[in-house]
N, C-alpha and C. Protein backbone atom coordinates (compact mmCIF):
# COMPACT_ATOMS: atom_id res chain seq x y z
N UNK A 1 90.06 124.70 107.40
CA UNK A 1 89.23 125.36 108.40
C UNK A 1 90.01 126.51 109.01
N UNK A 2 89.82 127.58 109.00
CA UNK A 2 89.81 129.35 109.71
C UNK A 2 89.15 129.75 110.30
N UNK A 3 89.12 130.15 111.89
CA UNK A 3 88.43 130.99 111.93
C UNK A 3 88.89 131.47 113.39
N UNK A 4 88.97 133.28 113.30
CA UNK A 4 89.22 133.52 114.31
C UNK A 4 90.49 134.36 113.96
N UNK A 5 91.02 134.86 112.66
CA UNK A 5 92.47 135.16 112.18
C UNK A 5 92.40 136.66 112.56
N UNK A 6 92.80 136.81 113.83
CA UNK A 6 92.78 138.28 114.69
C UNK A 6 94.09 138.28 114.79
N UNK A 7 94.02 140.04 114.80
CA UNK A 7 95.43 140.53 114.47
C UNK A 7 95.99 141.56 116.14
N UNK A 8 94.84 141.11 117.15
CA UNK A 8 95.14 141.83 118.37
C UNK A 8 95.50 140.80 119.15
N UNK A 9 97.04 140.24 119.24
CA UNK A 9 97.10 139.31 119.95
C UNK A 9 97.93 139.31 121.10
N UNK A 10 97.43 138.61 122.21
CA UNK A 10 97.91 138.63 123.65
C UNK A 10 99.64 138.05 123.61
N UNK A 11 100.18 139.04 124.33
CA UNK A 11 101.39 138.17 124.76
C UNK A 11 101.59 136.96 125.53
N UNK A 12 100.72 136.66 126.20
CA UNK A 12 100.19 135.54 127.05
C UNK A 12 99.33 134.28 126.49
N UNK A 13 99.38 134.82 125.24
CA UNK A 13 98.07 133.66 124.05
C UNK A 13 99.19 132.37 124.44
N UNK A 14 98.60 130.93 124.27
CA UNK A 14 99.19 129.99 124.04
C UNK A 14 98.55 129.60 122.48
N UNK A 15 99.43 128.68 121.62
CA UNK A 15 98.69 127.57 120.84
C UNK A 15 98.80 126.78 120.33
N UNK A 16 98.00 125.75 120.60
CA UNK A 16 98.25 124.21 120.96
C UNK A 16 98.45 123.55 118.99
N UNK A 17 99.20 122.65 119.03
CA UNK A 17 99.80 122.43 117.62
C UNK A 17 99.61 121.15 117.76
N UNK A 18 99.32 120.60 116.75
CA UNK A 18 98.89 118.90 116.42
C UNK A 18 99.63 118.23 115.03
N UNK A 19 99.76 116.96 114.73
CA UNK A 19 100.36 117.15 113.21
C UNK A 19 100.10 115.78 112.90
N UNK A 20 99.44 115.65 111.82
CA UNK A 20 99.47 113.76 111.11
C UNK A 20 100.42 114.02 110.43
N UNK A 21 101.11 112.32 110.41
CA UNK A 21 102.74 112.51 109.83
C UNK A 21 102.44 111.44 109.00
N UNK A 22 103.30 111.52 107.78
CA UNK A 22 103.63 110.07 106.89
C UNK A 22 103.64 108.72 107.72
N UNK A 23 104.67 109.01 108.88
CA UNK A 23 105.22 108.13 109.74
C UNK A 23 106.07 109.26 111.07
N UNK A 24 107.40 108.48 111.43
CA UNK A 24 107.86 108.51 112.34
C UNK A 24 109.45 109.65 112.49
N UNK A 25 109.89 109.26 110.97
CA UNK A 25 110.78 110.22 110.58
C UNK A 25 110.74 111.83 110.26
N UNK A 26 111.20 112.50 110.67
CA UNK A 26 111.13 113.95 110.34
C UNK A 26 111.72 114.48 108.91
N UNK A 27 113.02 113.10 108.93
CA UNK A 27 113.91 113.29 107.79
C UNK A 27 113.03 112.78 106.66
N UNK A 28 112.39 111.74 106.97
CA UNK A 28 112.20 110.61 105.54
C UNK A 28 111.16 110.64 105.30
N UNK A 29 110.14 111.37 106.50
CA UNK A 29 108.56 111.23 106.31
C UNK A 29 107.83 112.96 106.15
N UNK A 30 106.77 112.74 106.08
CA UNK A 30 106.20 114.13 105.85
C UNK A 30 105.09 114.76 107.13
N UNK A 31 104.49 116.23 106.63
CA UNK A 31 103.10 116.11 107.44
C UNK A 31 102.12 116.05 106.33
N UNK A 32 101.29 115.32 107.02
CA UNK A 32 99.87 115.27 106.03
C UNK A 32 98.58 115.83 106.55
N UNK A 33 98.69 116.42 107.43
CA UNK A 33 97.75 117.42 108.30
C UNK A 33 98.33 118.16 109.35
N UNK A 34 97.93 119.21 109.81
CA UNK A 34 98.11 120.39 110.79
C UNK A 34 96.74 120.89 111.37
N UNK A 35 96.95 121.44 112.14
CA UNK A 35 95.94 121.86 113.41
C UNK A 35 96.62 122.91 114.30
N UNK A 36 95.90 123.94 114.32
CA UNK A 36 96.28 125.09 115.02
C UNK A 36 95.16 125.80 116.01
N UNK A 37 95.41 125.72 117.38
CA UNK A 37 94.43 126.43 118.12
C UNK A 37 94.43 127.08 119.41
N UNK A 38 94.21 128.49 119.14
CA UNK A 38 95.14 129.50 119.65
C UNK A 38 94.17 129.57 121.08
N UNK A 39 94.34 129.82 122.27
CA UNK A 39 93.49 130.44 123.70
C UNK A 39 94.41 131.37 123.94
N UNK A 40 93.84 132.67 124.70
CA UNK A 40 94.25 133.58 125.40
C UNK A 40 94.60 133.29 126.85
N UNK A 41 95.14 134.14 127.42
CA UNK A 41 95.77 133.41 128.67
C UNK A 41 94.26 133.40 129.75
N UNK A 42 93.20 133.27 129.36
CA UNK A 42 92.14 132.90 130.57
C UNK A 42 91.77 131.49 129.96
N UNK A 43 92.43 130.82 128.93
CA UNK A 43 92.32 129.81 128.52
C UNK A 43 90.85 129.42 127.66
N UNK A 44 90.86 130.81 126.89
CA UNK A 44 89.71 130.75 125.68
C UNK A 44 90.28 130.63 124.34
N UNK A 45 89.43 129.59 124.09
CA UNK A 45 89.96 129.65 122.16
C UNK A 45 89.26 130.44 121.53
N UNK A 46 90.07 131.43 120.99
CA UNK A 46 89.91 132.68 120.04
C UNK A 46 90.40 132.47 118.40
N UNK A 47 90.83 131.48 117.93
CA UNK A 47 91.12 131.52 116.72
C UNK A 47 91.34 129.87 116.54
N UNK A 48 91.16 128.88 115.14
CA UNK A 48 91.76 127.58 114.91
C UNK A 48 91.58 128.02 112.99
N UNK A 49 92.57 126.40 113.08
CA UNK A 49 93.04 126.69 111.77
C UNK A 49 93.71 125.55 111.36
N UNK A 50 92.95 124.82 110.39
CA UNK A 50 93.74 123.30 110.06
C UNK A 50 93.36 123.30 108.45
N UNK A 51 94.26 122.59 108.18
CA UNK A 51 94.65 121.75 106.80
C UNK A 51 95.55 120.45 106.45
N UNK A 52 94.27 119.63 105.72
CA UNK A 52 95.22 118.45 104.94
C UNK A 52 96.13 119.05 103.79
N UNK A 53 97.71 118.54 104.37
CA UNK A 53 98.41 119.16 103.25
C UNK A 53 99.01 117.53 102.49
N UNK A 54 99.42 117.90 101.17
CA UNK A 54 100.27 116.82 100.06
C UNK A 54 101.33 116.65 100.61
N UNK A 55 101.84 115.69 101.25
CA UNK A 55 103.06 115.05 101.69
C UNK A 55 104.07 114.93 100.15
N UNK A 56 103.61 114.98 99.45
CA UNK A 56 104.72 114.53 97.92
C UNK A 56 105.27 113.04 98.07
N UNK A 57 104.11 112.38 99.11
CA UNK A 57 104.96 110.81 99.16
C UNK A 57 103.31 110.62 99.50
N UNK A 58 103.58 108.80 99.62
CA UNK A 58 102.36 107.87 100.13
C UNK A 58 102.22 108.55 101.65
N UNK A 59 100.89 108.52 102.04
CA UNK A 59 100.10 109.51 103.52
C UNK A 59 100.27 108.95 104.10
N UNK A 60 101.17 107.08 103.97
CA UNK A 60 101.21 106.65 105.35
C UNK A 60 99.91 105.90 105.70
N UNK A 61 99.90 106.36 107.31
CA UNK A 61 99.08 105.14 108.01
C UNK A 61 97.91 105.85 108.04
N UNK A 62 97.08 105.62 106.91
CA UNK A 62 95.76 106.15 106.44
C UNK A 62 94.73 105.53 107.75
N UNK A 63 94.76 104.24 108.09
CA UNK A 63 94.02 103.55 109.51
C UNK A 63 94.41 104.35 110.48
N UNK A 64 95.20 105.02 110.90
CA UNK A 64 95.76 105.94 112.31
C UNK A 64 94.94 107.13 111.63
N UNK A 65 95.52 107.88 110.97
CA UNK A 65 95.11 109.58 110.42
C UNK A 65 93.50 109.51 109.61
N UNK A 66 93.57 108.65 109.06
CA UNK A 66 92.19 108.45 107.87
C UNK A 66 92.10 109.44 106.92
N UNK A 67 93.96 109.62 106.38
CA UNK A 67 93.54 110.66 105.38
C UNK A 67 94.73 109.63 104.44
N UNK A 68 94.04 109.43 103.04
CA UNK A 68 94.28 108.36 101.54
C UNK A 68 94.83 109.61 100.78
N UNK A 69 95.39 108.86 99.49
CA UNK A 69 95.35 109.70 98.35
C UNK A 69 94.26 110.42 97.75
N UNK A 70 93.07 110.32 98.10
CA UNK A 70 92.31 110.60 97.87
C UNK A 70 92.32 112.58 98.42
N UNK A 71 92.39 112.26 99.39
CA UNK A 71 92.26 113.71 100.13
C UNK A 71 93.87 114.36 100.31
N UNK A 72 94.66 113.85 99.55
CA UNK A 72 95.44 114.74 99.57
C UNK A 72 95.95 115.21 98.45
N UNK A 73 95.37 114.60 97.22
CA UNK A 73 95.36 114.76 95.72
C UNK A 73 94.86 116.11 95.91
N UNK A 74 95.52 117.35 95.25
CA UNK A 74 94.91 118.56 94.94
C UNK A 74 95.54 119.22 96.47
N UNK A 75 95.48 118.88 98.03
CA UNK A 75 95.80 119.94 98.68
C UNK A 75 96.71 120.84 98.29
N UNK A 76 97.28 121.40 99.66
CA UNK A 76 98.36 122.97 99.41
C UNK A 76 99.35 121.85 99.80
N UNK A 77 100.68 122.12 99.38
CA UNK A 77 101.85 121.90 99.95
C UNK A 77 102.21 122.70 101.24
N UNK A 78 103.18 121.87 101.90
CA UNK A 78 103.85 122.76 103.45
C UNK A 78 104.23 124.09 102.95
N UNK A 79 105.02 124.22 101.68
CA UNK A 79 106.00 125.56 101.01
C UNK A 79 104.45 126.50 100.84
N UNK A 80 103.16 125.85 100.52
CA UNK A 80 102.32 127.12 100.57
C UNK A 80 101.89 127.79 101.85
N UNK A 81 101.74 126.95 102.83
CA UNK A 81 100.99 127.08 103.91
C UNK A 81 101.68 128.02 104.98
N UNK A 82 103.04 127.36 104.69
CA UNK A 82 104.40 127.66 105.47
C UNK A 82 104.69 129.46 106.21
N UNK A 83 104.12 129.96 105.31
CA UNK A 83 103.98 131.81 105.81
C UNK A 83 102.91 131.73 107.05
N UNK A 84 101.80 131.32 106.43
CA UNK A 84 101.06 131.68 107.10
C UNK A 84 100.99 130.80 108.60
N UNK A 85 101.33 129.53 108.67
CA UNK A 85 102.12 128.76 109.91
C UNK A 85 102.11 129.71 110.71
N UNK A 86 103.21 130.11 110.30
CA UNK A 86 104.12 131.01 111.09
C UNK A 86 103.87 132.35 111.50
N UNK A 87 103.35 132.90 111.28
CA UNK A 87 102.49 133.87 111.41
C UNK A 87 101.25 133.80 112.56
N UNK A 88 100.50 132.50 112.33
CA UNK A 88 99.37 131.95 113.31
C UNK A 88 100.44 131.09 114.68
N UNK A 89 101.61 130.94 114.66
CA UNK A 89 102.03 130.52 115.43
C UNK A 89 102.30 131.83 116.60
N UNK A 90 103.01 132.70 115.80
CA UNK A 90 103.62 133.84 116.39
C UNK A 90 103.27 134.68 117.74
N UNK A 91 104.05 135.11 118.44
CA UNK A 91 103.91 135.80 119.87
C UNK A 91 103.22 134.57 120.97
N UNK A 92 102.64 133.82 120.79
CA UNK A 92 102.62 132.72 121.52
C UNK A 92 103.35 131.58 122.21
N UNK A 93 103.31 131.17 123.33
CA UNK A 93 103.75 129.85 123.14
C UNK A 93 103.25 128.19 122.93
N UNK A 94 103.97 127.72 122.66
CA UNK A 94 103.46 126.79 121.68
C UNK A 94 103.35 125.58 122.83
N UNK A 95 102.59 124.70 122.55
CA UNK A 95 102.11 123.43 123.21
C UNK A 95 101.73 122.17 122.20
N UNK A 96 102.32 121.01 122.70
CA UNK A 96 101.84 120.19 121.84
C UNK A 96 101.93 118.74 122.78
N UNK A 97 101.34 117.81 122.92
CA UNK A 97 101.49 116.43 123.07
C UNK A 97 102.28 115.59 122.44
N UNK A 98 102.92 115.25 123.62
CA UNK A 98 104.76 114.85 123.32
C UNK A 98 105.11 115.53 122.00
N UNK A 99 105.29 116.69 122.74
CA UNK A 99 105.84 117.80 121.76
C UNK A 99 107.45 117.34 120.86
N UNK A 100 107.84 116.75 121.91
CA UNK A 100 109.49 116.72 120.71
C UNK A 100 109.29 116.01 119.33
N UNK A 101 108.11 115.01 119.47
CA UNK A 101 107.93 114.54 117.75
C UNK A 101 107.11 115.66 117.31
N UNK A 102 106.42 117.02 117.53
CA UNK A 102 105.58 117.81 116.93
C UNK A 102 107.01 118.59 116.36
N UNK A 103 107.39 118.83 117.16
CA UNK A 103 108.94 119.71 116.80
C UNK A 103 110.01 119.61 116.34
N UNK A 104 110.14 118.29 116.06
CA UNK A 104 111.14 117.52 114.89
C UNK A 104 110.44 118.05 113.38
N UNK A 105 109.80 117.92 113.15
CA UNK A 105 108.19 117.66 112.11
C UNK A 105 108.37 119.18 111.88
N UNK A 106 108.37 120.54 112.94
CA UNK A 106 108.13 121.48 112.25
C UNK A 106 109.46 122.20 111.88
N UNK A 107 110.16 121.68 112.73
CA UNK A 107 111.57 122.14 112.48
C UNK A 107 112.47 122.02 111.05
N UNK A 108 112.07 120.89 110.96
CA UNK A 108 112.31 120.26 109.71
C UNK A 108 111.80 120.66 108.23
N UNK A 109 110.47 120.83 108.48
CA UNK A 109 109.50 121.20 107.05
C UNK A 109 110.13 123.05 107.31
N UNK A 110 110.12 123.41 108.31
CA UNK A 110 110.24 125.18 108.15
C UNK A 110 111.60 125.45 107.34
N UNK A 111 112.71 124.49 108.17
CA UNK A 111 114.12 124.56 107.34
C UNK A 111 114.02 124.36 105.86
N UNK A 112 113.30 123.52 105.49
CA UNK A 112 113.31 123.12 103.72
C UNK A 112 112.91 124.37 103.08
N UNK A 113 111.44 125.47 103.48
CA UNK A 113 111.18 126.35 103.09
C UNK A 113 112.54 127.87 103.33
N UNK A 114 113.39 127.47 104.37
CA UNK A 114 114.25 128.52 104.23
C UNK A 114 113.64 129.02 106.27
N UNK A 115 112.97 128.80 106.77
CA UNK A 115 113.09 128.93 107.97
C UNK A 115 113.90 128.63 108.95
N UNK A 116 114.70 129.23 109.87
CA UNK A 116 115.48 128.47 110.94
C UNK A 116 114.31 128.54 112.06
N UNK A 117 114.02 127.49 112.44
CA UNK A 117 113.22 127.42 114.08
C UNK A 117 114.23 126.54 114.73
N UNK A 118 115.41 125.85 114.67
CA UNK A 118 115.97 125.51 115.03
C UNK A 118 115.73 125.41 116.62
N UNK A 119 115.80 126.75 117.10
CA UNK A 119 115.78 127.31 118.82
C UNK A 119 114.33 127.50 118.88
N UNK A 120 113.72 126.56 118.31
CA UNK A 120 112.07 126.66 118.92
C UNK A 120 111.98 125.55 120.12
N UNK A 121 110.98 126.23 120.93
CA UNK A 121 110.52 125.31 122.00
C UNK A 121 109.11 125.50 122.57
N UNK A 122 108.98 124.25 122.62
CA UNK A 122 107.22 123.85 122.84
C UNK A 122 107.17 123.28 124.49
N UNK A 123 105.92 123.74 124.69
CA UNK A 123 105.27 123.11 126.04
C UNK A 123 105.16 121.72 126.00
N UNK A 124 105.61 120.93 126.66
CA UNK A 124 104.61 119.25 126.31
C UNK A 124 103.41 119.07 127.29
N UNK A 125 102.64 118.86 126.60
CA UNK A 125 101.22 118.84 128.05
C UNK A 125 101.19 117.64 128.29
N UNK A 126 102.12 116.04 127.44
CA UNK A 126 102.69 115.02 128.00
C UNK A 126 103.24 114.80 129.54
N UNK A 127 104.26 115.34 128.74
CA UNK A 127 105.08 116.22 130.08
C UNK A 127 104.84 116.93 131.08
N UNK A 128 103.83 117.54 131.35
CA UNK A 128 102.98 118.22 132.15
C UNK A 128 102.45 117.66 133.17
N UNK A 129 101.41 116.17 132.25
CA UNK A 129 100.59 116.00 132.91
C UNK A 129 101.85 114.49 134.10
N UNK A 130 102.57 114.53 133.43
CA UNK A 130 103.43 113.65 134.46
C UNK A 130 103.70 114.41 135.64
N UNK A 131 103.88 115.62 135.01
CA UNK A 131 104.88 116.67 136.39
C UNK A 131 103.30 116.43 137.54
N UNK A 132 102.01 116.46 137.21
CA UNK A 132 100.98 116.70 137.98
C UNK A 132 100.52 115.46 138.40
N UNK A 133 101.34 114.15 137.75
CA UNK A 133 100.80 113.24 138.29
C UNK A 133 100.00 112.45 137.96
N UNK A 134 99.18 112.48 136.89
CA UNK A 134 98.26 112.14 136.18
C UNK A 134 98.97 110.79 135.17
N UNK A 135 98.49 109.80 135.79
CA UNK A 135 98.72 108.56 134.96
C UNK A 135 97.97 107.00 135.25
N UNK A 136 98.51 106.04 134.89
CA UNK A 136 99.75 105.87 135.04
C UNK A 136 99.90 105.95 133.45
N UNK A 137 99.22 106.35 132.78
CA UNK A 137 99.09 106.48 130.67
C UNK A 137 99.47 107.75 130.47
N UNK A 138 100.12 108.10 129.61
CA UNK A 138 99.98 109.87 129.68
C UNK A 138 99.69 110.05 128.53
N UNK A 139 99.20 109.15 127.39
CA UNK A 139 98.47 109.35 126.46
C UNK A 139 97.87 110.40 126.01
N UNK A 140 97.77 111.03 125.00
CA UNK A 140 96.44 112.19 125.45
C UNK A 140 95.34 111.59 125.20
N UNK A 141 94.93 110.77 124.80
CA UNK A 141 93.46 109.97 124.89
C UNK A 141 93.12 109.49 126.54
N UNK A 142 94.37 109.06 127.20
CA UNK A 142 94.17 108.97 128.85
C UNK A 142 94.24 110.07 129.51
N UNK A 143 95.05 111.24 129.30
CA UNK A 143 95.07 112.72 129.50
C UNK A 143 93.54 113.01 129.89
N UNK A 144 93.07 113.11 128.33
CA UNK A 144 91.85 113.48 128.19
C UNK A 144 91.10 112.95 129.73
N UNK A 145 90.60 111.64 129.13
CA UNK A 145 89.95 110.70 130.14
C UNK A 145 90.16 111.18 131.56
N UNK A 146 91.14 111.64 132.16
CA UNK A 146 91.35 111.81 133.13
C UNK A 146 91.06 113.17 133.82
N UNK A 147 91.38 113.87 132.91
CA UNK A 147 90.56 115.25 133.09
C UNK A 147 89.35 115.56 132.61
N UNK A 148 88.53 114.61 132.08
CA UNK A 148 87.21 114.79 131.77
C UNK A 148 87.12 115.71 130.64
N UNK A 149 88.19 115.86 129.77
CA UNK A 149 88.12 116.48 128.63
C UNK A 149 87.69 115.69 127.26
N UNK A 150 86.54 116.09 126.69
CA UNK A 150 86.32 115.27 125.44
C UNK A 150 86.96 115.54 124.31
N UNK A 151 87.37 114.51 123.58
CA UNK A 151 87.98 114.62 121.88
C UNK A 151 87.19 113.27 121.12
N UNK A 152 86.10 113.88 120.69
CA UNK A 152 85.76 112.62 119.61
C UNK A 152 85.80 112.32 118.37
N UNK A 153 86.85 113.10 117.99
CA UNK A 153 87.61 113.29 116.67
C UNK A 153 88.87 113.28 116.73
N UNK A 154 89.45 111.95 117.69
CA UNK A 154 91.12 111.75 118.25
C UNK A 154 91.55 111.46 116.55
N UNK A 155 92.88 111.99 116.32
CA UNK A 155 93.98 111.74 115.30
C UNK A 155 93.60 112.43 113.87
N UNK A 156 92.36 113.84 114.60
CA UNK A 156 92.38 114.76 113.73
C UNK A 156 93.10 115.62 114.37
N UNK A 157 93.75 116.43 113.48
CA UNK A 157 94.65 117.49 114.03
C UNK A 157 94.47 118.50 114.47
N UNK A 158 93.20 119.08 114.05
CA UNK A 158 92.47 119.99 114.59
C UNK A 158 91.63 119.70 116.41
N UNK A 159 90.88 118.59 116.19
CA UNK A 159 91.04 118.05 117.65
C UNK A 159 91.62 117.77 118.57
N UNK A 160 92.85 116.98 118.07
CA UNK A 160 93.98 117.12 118.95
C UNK A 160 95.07 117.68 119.50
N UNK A 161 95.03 118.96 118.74
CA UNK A 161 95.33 120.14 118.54
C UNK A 161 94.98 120.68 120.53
N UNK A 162 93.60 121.23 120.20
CA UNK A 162 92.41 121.83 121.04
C UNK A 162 92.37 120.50 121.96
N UNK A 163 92.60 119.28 122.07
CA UNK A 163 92.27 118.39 123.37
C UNK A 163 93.89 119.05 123.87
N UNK A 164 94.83 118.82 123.34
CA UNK A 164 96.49 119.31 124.08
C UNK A 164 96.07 120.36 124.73
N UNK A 165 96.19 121.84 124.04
CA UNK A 165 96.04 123.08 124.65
C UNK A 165 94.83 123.04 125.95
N UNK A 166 93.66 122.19 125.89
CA UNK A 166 92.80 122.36 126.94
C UNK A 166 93.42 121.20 127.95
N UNK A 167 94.34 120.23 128.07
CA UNK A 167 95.02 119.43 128.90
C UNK A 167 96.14 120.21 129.68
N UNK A 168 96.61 121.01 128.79
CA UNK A 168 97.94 122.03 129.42
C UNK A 168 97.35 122.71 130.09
N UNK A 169 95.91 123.64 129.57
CA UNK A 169 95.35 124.51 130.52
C UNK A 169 94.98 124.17 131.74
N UNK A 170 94.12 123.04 131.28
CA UNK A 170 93.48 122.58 133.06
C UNK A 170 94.25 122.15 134.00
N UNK A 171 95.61 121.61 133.55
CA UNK A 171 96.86 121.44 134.37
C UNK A 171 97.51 122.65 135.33
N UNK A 172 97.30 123.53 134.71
CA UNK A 172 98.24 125.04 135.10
C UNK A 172 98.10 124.94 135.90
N UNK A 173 97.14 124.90 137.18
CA UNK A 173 97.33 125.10 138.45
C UNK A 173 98.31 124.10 139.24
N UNK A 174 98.69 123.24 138.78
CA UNK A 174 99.56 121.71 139.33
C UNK A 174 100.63 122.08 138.67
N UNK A 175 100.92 123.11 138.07
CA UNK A 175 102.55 123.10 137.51
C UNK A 175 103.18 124.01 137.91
N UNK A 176 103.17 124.19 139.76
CA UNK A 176 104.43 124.87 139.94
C UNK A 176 105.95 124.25 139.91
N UNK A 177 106.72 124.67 139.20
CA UNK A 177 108.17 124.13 138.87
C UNK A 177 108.14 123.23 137.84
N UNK A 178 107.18 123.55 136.62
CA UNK A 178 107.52 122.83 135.53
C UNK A 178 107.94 123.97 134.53
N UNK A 179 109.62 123.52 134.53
CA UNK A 179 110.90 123.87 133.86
C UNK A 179 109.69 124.35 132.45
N UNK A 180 109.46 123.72 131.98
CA UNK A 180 108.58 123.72 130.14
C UNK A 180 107.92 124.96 130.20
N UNK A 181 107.53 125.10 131.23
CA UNK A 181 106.54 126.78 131.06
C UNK A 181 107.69 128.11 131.20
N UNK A 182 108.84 127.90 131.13
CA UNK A 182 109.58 128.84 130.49
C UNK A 182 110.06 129.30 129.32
N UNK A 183 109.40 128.28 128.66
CA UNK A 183 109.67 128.34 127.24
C UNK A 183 109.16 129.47 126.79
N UNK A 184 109.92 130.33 125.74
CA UNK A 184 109.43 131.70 125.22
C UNK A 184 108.50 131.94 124.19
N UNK A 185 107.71 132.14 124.18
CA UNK A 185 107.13 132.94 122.83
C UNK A 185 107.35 132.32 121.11
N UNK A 186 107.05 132.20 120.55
CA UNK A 186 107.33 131.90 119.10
C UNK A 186 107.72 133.09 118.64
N UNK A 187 108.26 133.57 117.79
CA UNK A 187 108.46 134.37 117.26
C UNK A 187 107.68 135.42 116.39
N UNK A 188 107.33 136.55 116.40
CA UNK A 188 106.30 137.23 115.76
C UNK A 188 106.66 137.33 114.49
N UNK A 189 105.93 137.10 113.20
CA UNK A 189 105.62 137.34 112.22
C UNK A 189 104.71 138.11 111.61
N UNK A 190 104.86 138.56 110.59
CA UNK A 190 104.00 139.56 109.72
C UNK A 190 103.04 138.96 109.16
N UNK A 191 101.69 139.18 108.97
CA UNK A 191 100.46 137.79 108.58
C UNK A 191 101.02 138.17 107.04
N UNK A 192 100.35 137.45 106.26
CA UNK A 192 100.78 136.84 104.51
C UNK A 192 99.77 138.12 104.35
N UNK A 193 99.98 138.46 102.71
CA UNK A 193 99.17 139.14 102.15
C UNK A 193 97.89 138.59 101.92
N UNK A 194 97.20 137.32 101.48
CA UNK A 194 96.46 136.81 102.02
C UNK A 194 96.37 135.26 102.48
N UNK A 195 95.52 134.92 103.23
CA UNK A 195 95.50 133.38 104.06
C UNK A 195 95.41 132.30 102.69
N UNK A 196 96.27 131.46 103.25
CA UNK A 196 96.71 130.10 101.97
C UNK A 196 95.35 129.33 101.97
N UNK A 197 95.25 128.72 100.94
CA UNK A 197 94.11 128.28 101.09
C UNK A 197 94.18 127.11 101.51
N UNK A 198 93.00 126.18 102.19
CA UNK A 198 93.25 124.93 102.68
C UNK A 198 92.67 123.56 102.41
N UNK A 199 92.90 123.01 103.16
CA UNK A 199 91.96 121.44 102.42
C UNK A 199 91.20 120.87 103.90
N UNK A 200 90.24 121.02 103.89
CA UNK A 200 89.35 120.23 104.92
C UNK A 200 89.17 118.59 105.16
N UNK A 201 89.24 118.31 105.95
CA UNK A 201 88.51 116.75 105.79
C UNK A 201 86.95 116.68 105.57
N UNK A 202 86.87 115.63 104.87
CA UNK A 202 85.91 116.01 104.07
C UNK A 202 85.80 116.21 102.76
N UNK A 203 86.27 117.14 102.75
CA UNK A 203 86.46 117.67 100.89
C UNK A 203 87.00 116.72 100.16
């Protein structure tokens, strides 16, 4: 799923990043889906962008993600997708729900392709929603709940993607002195010659 791949982008864009994993390891496990979804700083989504990708191993906890061999037979690999990532990540900053396992995960797959993100850093809207108080779960399924934000497509990546970024947003006003919103920018990239192709759920 694409849509929205604009090339006039705000320095102020955030976008919210999601990821189904093999498992738990960054080292030993894979991603088997991604979710990308970009808002401008009035907190509109202007662009998303997800794909089931081939882990090159078993998908794991198919009951959590609900994605089998089935749907990942034939996707793109991370090494295809991997340009264009990065590219849809770029001039933004990044947000994710309990971001440090989103950022193990990308840190990791970018290095194999020859990327250093090493010095990347993400928003946690986890983290956020503690700084504001919001608990006593910080779940993003209790997140949600609590801010009256709907996701009825939890532990798709594309949903959970877009439930994070709209949890961080509606927070902003409760986060004066949260350290995390200094985090810089992703790095700008040049878009691919053209967009990788992807694998839907579904397909």
């Amino acid at each position: 799923m694409s849509t929205g791949a604009r090339s006039d982008r705000g320095a102020e864009d955030w976008v919210a990043l999601d990821l189904e994993t093999t498992g738990f390891s960054p080292v030993s496990d894979r991603i088997v889906e991604i979710g990308v979804v970009r808002f401008d700083a009035a907190g509109r989504e202007i662009a998303s962008w997800a794909t089931i990708l081939d882990p090159e191993r078993d998908p794991g906890p198919t009951d959590v993600h609900g994605i089998g061999h089935r749907e990942v037979r034939g996707a793109p690999r991370f090494s295809e997708i991997a340009h264009e990532l990065v590219w849809r990540l770029g001039g933004a900053r990044i947000v994710a729900h309990n971001a440090s396992f989103d950022r193990g995960f990308l840190v990791t797959e970018l290095g194999r392709v020859g990327a250093d993100w090493s010095g990347a850093q993400l928003v946690c809207s986890m983290r956020a929603s503690r700084h504001a108080g919001i608990g006593p779960k910080n779940t993003l399924a209790a997140c949600c709940e609590a801010l009256g934000i709907s996701n009825p497509a939890a532990h798709s990546a594309l949903a959970d993607a877009r439930a994070a970024g709209q949890v961080l947003i509606t927070l902003l006003p409760a986060l004066a002195g949260f350290t995390d919103l200094a985090a810089p920018p992703a790095p700008w990239a040049p878009p691919p010659a053209r967009l990788a192709r992807v694998r839907q759920r579904g397909q």
